[in-house]
Protein backbone atom coordinates (compact mmCIF):
# COMPACT_ATOMS: atom_id res chain seq x y z
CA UNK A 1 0.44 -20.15 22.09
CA UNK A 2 0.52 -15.94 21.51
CA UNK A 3 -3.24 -14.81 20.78
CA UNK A 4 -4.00 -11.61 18.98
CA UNK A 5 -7.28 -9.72 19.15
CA UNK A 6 -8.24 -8.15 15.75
CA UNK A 7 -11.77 -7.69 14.43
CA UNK A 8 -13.58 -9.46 16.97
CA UNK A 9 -11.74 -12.71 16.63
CA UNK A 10 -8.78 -14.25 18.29
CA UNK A 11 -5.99 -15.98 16.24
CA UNK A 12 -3.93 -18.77 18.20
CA UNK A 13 -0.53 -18.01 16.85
CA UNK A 14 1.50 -22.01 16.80
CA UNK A 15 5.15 -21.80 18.70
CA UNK A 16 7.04 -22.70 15.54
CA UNK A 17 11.13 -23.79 15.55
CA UNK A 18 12.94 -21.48 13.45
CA UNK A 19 15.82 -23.82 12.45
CA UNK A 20 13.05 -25.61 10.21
CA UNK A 21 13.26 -22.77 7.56
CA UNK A 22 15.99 -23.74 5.33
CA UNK A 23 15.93 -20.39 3.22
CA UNK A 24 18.09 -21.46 0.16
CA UNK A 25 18.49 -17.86 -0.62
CA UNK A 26 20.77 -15.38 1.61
CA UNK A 27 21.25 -11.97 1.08
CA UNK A 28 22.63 -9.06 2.54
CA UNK A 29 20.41 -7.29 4.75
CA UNK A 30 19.91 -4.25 6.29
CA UNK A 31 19.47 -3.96 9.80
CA UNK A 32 16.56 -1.93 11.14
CA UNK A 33 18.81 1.53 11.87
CA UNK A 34 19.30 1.33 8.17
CA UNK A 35 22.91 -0.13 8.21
CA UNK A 36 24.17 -2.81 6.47
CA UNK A 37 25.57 -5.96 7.42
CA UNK A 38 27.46 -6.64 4.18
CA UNK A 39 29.70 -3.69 1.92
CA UNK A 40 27.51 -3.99 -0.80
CA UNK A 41 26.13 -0.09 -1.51
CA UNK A 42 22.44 1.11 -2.23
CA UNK A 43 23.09 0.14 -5.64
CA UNK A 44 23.55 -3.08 -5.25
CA UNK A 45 21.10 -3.96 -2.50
CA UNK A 46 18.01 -1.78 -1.89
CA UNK A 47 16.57 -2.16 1.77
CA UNK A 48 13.71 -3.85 -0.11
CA UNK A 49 12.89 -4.36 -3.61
CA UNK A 50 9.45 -5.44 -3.79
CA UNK A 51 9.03 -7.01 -7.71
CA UNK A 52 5.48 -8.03 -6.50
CA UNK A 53 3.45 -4.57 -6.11
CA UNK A 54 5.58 -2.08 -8.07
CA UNK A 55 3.41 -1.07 -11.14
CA UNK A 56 5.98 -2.13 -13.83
CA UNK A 57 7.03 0.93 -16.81
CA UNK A 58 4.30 0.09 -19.41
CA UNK A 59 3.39 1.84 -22.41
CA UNK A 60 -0.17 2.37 -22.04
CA UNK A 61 -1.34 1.13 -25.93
CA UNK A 62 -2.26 4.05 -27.89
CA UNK A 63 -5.96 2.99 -28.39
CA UNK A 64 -5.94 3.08 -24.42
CA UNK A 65 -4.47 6.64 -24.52
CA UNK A 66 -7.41 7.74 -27.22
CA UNK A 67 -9.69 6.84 -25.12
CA UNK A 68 -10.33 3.14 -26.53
CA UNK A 69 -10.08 -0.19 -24.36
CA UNK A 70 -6.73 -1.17 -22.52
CA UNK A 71 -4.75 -5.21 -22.62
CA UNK A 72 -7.70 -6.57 -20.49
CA UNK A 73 -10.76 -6.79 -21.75
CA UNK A 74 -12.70 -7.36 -18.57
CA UNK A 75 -15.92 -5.08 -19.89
CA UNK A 76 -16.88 -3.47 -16.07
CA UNK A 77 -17.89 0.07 -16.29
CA UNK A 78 -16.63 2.26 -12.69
CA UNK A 79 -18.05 5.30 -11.95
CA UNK A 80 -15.76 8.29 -10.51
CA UNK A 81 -15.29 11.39 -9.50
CA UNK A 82 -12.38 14.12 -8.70
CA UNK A 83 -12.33 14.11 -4.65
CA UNK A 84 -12.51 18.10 -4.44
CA UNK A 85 -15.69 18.04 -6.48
CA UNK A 86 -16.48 17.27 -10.04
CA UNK A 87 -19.21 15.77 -12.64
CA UNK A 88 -19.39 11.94 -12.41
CA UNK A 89 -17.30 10.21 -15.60
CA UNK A 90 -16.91 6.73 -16.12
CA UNK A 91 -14.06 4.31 -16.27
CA UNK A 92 -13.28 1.22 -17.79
CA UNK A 93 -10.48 -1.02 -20.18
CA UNK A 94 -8.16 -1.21 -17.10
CA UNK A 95 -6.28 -3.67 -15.82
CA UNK A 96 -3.40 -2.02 -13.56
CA UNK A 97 -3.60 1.25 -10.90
CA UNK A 98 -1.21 2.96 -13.52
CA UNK A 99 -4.15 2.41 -16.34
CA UNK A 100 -6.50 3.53 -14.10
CA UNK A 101 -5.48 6.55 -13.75
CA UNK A 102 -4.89 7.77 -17.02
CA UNK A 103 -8.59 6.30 -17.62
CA UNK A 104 -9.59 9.04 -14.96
CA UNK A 105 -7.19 11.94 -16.27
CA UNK A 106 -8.76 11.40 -19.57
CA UNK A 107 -12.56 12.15 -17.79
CA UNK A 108 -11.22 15.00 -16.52
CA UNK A 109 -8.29 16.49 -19.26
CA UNK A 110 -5.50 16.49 -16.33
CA UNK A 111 -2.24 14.74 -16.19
CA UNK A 112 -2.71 11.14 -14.53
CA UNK A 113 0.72 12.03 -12.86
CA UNK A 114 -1.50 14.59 -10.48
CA UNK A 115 -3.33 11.78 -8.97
CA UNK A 116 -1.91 11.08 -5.96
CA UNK A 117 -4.50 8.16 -4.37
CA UNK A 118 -7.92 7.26 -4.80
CA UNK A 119 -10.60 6.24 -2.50
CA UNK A 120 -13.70 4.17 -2.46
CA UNK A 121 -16.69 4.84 -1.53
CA UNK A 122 -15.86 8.35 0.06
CA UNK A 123 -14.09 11.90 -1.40
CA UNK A 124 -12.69 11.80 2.15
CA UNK A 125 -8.93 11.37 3.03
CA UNK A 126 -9.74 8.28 4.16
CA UNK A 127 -7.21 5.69 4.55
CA UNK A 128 -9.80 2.60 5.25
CA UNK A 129 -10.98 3.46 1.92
CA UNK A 130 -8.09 3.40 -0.06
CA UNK A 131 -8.13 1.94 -3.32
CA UNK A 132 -5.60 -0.75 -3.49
CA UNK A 133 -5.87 -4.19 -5.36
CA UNK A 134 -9.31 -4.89 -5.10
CA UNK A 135 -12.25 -2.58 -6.51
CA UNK A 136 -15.33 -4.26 -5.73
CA UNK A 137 -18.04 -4.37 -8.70
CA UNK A 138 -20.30 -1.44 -7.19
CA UNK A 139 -17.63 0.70 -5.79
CA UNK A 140 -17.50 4.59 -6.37
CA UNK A 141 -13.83 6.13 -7.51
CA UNK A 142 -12.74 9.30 -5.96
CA UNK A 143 -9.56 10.61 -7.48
CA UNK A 144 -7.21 12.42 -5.23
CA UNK A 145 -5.36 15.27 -7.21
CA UNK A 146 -2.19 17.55 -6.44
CA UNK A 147 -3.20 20.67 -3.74
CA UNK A 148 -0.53 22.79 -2.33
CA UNK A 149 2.92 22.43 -1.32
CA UNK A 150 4.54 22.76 1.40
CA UNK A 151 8.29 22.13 2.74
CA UNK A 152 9.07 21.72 6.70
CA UNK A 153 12.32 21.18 8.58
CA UNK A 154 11.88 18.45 10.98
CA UNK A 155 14.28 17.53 13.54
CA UNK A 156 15.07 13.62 14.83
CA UNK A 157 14.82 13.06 18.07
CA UNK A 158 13.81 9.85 17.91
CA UNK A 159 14.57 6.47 16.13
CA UNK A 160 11.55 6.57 14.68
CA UNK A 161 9.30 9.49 13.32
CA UNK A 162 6.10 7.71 13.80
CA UNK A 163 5.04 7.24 10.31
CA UNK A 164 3.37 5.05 8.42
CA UNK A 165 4.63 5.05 4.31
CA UNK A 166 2.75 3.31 1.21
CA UNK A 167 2.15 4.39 -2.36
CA UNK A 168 -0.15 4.87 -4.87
CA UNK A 169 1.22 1.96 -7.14
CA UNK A 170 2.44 5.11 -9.75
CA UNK A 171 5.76 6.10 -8.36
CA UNK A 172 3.98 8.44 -5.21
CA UNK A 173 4.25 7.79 -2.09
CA UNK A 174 2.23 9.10 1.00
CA UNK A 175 1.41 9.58 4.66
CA UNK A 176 -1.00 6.51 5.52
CA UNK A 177 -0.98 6.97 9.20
CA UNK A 178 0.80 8.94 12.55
CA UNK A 179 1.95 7.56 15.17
CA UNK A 180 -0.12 9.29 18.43
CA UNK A 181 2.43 10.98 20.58
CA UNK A 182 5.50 11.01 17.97
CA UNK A 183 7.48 13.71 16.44
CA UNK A 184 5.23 13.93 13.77
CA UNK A 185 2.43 13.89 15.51
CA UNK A 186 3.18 16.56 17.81
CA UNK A 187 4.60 18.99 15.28
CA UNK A 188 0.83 19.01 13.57
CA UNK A 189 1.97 19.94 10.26
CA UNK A 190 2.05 16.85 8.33
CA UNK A 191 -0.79 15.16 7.63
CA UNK A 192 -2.32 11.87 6.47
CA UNK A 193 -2.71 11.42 3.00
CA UNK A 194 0.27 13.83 2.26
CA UNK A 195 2.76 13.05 -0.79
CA UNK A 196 6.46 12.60 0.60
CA UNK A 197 7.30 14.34 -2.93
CA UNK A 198 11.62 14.82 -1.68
CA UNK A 199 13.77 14.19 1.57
CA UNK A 200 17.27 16.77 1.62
CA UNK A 201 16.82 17.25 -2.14
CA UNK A 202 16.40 13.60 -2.89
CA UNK A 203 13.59 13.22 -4.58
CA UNK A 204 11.14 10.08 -4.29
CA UNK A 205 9.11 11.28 -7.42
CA UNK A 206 8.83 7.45 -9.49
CA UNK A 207 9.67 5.81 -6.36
CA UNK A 208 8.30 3.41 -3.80
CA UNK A 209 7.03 3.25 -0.27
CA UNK A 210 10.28 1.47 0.80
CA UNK A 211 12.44 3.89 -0.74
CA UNK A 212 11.42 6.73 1.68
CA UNK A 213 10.99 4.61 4.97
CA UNK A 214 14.98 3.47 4.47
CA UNK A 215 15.51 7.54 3.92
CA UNK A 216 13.75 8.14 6.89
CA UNK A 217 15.04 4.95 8.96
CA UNK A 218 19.02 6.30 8.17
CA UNK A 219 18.65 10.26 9.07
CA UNK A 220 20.92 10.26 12.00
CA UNK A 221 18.80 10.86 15.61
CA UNK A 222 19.23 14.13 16.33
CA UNK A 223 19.62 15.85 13.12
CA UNK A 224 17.46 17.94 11.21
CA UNK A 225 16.31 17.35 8.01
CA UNK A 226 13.88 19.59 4.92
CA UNK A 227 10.99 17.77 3.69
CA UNK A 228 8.69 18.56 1.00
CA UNK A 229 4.90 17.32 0.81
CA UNK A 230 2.06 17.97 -1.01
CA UNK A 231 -1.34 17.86 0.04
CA UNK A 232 -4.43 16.50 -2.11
CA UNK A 233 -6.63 18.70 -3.03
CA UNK A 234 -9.47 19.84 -1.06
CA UNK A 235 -13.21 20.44 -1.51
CA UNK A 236 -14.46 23.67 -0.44
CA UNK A 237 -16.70 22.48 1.79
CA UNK A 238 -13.65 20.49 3.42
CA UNK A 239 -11.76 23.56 3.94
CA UNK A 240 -14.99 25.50 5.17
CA UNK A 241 -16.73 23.30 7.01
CA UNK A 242 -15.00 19.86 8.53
CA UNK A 243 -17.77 18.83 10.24
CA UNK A 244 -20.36 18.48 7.09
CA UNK A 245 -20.90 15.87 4.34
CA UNK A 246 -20.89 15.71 0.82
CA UNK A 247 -23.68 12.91 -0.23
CA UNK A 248 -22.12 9.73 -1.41
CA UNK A 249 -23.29 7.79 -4.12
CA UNK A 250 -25.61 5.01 -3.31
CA UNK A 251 -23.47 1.52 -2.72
CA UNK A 252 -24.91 -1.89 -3.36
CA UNK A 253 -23.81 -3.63 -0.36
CA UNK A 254 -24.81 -7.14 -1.43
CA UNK A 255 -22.33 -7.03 -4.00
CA UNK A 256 -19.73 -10.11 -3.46
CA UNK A 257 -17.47 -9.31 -6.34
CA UNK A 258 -14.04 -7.84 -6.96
CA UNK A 259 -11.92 -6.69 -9.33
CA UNK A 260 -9.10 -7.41 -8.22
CA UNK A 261 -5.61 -5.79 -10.30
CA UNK A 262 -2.43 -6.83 -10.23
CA UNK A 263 0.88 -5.13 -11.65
CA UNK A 264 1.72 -7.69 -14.32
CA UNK A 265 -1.93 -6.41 -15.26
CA UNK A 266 -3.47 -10.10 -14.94
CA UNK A 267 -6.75 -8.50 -14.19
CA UNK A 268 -9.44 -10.85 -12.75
CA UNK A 269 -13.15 -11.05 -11.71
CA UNK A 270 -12.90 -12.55 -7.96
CA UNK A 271 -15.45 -13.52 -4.80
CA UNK A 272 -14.59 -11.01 -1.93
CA UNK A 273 -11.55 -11.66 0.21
CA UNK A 274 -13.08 -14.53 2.94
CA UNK A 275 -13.40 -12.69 6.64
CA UNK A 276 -10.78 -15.06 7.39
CA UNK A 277 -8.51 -13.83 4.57
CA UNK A 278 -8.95 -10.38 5.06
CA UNK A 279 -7.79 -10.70 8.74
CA UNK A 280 -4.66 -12.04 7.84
CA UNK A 281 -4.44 -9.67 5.14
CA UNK A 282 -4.59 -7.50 7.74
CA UNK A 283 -2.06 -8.91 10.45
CA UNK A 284 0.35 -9.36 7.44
CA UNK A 285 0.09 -5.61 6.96
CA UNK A 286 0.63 -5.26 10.54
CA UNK A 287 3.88 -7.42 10.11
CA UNK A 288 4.69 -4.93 7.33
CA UNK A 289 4.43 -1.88 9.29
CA UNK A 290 6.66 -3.30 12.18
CA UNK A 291 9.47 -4.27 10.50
CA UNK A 292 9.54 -1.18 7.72
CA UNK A 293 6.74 1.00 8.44
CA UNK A 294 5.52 0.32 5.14
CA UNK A 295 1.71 -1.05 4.75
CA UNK A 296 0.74 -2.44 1.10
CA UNK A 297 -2.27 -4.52 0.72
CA UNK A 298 -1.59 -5.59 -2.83
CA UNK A 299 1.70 -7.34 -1.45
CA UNK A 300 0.15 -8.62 1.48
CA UNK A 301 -2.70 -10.41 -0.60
CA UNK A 302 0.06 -11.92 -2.57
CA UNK A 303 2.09 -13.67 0.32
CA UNK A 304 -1.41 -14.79 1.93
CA UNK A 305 -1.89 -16.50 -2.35
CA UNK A 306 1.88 -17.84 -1.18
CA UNK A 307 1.13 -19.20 2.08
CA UNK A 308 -2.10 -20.81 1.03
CA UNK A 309 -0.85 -22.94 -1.81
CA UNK A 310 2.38 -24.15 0.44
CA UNK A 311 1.45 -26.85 3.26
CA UNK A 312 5.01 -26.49 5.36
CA UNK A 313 6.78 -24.02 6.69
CA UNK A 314 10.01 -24.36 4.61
CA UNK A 315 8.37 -24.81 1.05
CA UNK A 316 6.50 -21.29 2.07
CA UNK A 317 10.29 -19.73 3.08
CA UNK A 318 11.39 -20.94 0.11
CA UNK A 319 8.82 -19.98 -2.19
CA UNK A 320 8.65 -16.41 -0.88
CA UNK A 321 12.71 -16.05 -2.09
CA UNK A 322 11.60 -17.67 -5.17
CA UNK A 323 8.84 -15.75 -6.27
CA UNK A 324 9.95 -12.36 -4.96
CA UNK A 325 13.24 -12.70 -5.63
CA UNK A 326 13.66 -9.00 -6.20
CA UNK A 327 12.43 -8.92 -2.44
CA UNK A 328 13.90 -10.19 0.89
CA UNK A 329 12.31 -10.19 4.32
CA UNK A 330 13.80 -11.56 7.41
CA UNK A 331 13.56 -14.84 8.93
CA UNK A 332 11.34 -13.18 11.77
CA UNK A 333 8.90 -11.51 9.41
CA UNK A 334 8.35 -15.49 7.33
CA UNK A 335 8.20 -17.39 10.50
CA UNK A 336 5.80 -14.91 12.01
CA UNK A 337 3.55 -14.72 8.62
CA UNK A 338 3.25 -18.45 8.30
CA UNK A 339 2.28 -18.84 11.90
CA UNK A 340 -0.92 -16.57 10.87
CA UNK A 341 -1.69 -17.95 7.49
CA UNK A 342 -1.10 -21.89 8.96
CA UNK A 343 -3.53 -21.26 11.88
CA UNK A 344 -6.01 -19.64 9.60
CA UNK A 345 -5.70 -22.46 7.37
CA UNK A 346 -6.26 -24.49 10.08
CA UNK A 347 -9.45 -22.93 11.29
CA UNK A 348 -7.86 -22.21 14.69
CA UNK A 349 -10.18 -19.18 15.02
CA UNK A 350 -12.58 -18.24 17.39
CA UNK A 351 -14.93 -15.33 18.34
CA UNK A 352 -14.49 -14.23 21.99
């Protein structure tokens, strides 16, 4: 048995045999340099097409856009703010990220496009706090809008840049974390929380997370590349003094419930994640971020839902190529994910 130490608890990872899978689906796939194994072109086979946590094109009803209630009717009232400092508005009649947003825009008479992230619970660029498919009941909104802009040319000298990629769920993705010691890193110029807005003129504008990391993952080592970001707009008391606060709102932390959102907006009232669940949650992440330095929570929460309604090993390899069929991971990534979600299931977890 492998055990991994996360959160003050120890998970006793099961030696599983990988000829066991029987994946009905095969597809091409790219290997980790970004080639492919098969002549099919970009077109025809994106390094990974998630149909899970991509916020679908929806036309936000135009009762919604007036102001009125959206699809779901779950009646919860949020209460937000812009993260660079603003009055407090209110939120509600949402059932997807992308209706959120215009929900805020409309508090605030800007275009929901400028959002780039939110965060709960702090106006911070805080990537522990960031606002993904869960919102629990009492938590505070900070918006994240547009700043400045800046382009950089970056050369490759390594096989990987040392960063971290997810998105906003509305076609922007960002920085979520640097690698200590990498390219990145050392320059000092990019920083977390920035918008990867274009690559060499390609721009990721309406795009995903994946989308940049298999840019990034096929720039030749070596080679030097232009990069444009932009930055989220900052208080003033950010930019004058970093080491200060800005008062919070007051959080109820006895709260136990969650809104949690999903893209086919199937909105729903739920108990917190389990500590169990949100450690897995977490190591699938993890497993994320290895394989294609991507993390997305909202995904991840979905192939724990998988894992925990399958009781082998090959109904759960099968079911993930069923129900993400846009999507394909490799054998490693399923056999290692099942290994986590089986044990938990299995209550093989103990506190050191």
């Amino acid at each position: 048995n492998t055990s991994f130490n996360i959160n003050n608890f120890t998970i006793l990872n099961s030696h599983i045999n990988m000829n066991i899978f029987q994946r009905k689906s095969r597809t091409p796939q790219f290997n980790y340099d970004g080639s492919s194994e098969s002549d099919c072109s970009d077109s025809e086979r994106p390094f990974l097409d998630s149909g899970l946590s991509e916020t679908p094109e929806i036309d936000i009803p135009s009762s919604s856009k007036n102001g009125g209630s959206s699809s779901m009717q779950h009646g919860l009232i949020f209460l937000c703010q812009l993260a660079h400092g603003s009055a407090t508005g209110r939120v509600q009649g949402f059932s997807t990220i992308k209706e959120l947003y215009h929900a805020i825009a409309r508090n605030y008479d800007i275009n929901p496009d400028d959002i780039l992230y939110c965060t709960l619970n702090t106006h911070k660029v805080d990537m522990t706090k960031l606002l993904g498919g869960h919102i629990g009941l009492d938590d505070f909104i900070f918006a994240h809008t547009r700043g400045s802009r800046k382009e950089l040319t970056i050369v490759k000298d390594e096989s990987s840049l040392g960063l971290t990629i997810t998105d906003n769920g509305n076609g922007l993705a960002f920085v979520k974390r640097i690698r200590e010691g990498s390219t990145i890193d050392q320059m000092g110029e990019v920083r977390i929380g920035d918008h990867i807005e274009a690559i060499n003129d390609n721009n990721f504008v309406g795009g995903r997370h994946y989308d940049v990391a298999r840019m990034l993952k096929r720039l030749p080592v070596g080679q030097s590349f232009t990069v444009v970001l932009v930055e989220p707009q900052r208080s003033f008391m950010d930019i004058a003094a970093r080491g200060s606060t800005r008062p919070s709102p007051p959080i109820d932390e006895t709260s136990k419930g969650t809104l949690r959102l999903r893209s086919d907006g199937s909105a729903t009232v739920e108990e917190l994640p389990s500590e169990i669940n949100q450690l897995c949650i977490a190591q699938i992440e993890d497993h994320l971020e290895q394989f294609i330095d991507i993390r997305d929570t909202e995904l991840s929460q979905s192939i724990l839902d998988i894992g925990m309604s399958k009781s082998d090993p090959d109904s759960f390899a099968n079911e993930m190529d069923r129900s993400l069929s846009k999507l394909y991971f490799p054998d490693e990534f399923v056999f290692s994910v099942w290994a986590i979600i089986n044990d938990a299931k299995s209550g093989v977890m103990i506190k050191p």
